[in-house]
C-alpha atoms as a PDB file:
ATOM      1  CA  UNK A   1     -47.252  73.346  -9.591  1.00  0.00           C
ATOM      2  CA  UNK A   2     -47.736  72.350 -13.444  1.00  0.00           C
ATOM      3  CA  UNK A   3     -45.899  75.853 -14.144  1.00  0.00           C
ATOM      4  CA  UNK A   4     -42.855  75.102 -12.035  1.00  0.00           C
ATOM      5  CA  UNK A   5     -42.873  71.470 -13.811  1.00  0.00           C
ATOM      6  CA  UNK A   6     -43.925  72.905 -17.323  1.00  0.00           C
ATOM      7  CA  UNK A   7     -40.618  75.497 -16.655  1.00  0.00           C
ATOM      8  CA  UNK A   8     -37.828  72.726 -15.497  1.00  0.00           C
ATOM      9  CA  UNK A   9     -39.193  70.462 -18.534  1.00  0.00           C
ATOM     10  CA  UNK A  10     -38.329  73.691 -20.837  1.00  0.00           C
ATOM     11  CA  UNK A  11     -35.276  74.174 -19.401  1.00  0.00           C
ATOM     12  CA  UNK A  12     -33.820  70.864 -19.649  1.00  0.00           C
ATOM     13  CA  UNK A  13     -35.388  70.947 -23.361  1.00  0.00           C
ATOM     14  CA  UNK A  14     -32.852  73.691 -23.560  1.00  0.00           C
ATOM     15  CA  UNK A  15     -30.123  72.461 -22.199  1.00  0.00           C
ATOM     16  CA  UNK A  16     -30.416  69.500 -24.177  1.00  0.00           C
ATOM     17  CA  UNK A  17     -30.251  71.469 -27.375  1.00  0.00           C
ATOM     18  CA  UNK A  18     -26.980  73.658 -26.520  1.00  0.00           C
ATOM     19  CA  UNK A  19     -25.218  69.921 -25.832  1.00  0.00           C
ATOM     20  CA  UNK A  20     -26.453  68.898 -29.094  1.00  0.00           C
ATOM     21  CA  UNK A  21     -25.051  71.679 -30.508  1.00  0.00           C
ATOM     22  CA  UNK A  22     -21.762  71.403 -28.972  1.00  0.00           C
ATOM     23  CA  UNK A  23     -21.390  68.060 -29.667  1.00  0.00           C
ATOM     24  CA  UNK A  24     -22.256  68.680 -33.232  1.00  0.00           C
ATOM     25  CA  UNK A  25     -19.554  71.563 -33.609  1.00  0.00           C
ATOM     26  CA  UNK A  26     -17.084  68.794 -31.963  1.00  0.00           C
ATOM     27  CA  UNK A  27     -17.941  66.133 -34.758  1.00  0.00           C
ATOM     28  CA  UNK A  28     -17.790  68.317 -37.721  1.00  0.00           C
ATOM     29  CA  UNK A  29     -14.045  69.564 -36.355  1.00  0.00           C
ATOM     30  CA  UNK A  30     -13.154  66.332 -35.478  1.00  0.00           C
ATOM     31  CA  UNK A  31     -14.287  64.843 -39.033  1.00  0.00           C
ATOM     32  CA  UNK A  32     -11.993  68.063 -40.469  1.00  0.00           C
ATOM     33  CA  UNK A  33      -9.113  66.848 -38.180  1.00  0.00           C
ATOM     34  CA  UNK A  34      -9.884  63.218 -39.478  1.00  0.00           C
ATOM     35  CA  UNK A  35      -9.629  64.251 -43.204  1.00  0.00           C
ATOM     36  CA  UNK A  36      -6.994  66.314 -43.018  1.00  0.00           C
ATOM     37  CA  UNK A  37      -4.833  63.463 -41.399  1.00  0.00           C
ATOM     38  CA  UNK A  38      -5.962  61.228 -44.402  1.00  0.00           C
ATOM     39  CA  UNK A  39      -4.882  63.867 -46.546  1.00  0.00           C
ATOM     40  CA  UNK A  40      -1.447  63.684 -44.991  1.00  0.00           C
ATOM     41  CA  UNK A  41      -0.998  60.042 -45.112  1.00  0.00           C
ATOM     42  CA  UNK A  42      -2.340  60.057 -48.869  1.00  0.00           C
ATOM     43  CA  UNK A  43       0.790  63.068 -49.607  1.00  0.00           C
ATOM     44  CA  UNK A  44       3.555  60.756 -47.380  1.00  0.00           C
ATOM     45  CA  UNK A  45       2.357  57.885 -49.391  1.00  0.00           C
ATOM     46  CA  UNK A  46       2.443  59.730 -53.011  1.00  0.00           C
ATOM     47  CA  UNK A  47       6.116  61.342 -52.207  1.00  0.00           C
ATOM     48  CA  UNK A  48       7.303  58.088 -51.174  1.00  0.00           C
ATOM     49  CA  UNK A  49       6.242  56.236 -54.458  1.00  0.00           C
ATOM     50  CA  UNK A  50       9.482  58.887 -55.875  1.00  0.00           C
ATOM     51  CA  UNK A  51       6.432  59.790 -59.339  1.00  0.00           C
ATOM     52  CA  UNK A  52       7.472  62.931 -60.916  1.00  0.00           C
ATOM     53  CA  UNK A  53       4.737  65.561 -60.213  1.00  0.00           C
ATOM     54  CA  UNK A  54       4.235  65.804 -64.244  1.00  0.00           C
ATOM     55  CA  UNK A  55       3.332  61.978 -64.548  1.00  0.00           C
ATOM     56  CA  UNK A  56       1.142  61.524 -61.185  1.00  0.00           C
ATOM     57  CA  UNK A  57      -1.799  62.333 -62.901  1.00  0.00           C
ATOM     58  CA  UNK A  58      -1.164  59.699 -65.789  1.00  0.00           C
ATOM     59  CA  UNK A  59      -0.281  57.077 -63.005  1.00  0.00           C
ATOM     60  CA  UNK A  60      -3.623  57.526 -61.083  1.00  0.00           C
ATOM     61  CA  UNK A  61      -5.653  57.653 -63.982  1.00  0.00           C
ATOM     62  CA  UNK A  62      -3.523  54.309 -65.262  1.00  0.00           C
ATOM     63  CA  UNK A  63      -4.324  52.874 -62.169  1.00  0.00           C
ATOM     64  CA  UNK A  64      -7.911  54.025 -62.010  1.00  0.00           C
ATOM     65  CA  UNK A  65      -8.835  52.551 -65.014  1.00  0.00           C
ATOM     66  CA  UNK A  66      -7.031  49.391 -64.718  1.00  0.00           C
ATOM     67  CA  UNK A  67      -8.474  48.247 -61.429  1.00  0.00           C
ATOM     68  CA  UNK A  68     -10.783  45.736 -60.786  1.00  0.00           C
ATOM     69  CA  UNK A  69     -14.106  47.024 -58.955  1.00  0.00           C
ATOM     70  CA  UNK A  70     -14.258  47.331 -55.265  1.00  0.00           C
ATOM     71  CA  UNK A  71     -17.631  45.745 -55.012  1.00  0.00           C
ATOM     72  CA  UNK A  72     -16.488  42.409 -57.069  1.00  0.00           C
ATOM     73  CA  UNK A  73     -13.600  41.346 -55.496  1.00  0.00           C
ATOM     74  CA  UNK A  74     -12.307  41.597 -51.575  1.00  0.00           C
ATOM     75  CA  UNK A  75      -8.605  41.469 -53.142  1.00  0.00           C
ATOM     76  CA  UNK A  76      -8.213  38.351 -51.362  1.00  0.00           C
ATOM     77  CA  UNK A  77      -6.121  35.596 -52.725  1.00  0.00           C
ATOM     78  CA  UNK A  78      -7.315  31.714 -52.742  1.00  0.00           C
ATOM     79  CA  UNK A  79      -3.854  30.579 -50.095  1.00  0.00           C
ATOM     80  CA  UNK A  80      -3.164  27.522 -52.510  1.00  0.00           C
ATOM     81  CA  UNK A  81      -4.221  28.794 -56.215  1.00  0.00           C
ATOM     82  CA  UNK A  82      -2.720  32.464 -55.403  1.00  0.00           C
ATOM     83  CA  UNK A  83      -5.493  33.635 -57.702  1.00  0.00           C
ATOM     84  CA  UNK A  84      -8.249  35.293 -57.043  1.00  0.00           C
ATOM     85  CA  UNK A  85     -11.872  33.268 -57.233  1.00  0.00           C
ATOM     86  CA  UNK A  86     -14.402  35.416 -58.526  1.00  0.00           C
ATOM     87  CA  UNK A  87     -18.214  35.311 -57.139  1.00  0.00           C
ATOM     88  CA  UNK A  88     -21.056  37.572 -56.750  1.00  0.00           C
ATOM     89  CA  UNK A  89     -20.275  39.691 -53.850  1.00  0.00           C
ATOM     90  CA  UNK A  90     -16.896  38.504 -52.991  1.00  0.00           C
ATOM     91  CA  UNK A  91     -14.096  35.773 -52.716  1.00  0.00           C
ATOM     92  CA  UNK A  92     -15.398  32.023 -52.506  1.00  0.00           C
ATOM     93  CA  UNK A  93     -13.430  30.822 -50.316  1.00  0.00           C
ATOM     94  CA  UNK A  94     -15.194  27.626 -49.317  1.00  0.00           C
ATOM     95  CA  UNK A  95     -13.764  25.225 -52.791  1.00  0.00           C
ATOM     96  CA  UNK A  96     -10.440  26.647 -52.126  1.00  0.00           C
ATOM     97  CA  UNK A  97      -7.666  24.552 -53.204  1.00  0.00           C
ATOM     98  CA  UNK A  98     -10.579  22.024 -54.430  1.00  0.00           C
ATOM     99  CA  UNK A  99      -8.992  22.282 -57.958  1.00  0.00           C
ATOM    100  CA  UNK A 100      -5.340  21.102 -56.420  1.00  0.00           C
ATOM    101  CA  UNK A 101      -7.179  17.979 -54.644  1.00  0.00           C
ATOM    102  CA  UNK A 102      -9.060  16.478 -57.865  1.00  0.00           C
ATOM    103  CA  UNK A 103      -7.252  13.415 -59.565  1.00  0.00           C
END
């Protein structure tokens, strides 16, 4: 009786594994498929800017060093100022348009 139960727990142990592994082949294809689509859209996007392959690089690298880092600014725009209002971590958005109100 504790063979017969010992045998199906194995089994199931087993079959448990060879899911895992499929679904693990699935994911890495599927994170392949995802790339290569971003890959696509990044080449549609490039083409349609009209940049001469010879000055792509230079534009990237222009663009690269001239942009403002991701982690201190959400790009967001204060509605009333149309400027930007720097914080740690982010916009502040809660004195927006306090500057426009003051007399």
């Amino acid at each position: 009786m504790a063979t017969s139960r010992t045998t199906k727990a194995r089994a199931e142990v087993e079959k448990a594994r060879q899911k895992l592994a499929e679904q693990q082949t699935k994911l890495k294809e599927l994170e392949a498929k995802k790339t290569e689509v971003e890959n696509l859209d990044i080449v549609d996007i490039v083409r349609g800017m009209n940049i001469p392959l010879d000055d792509l690089a230079d534009v990237l690298q222009s663009l690269k060093n001239a942009a403002i880092p991701a982690a201190s600014t959400s790009g967001q725009v204060d509605p009333k100022s149309k400027t930007p209002k720097l914080i740690k971590g982010g916009i502040d958005e809660s004195d927006a348009g306090e500057e426009d109100n003051e007399e």
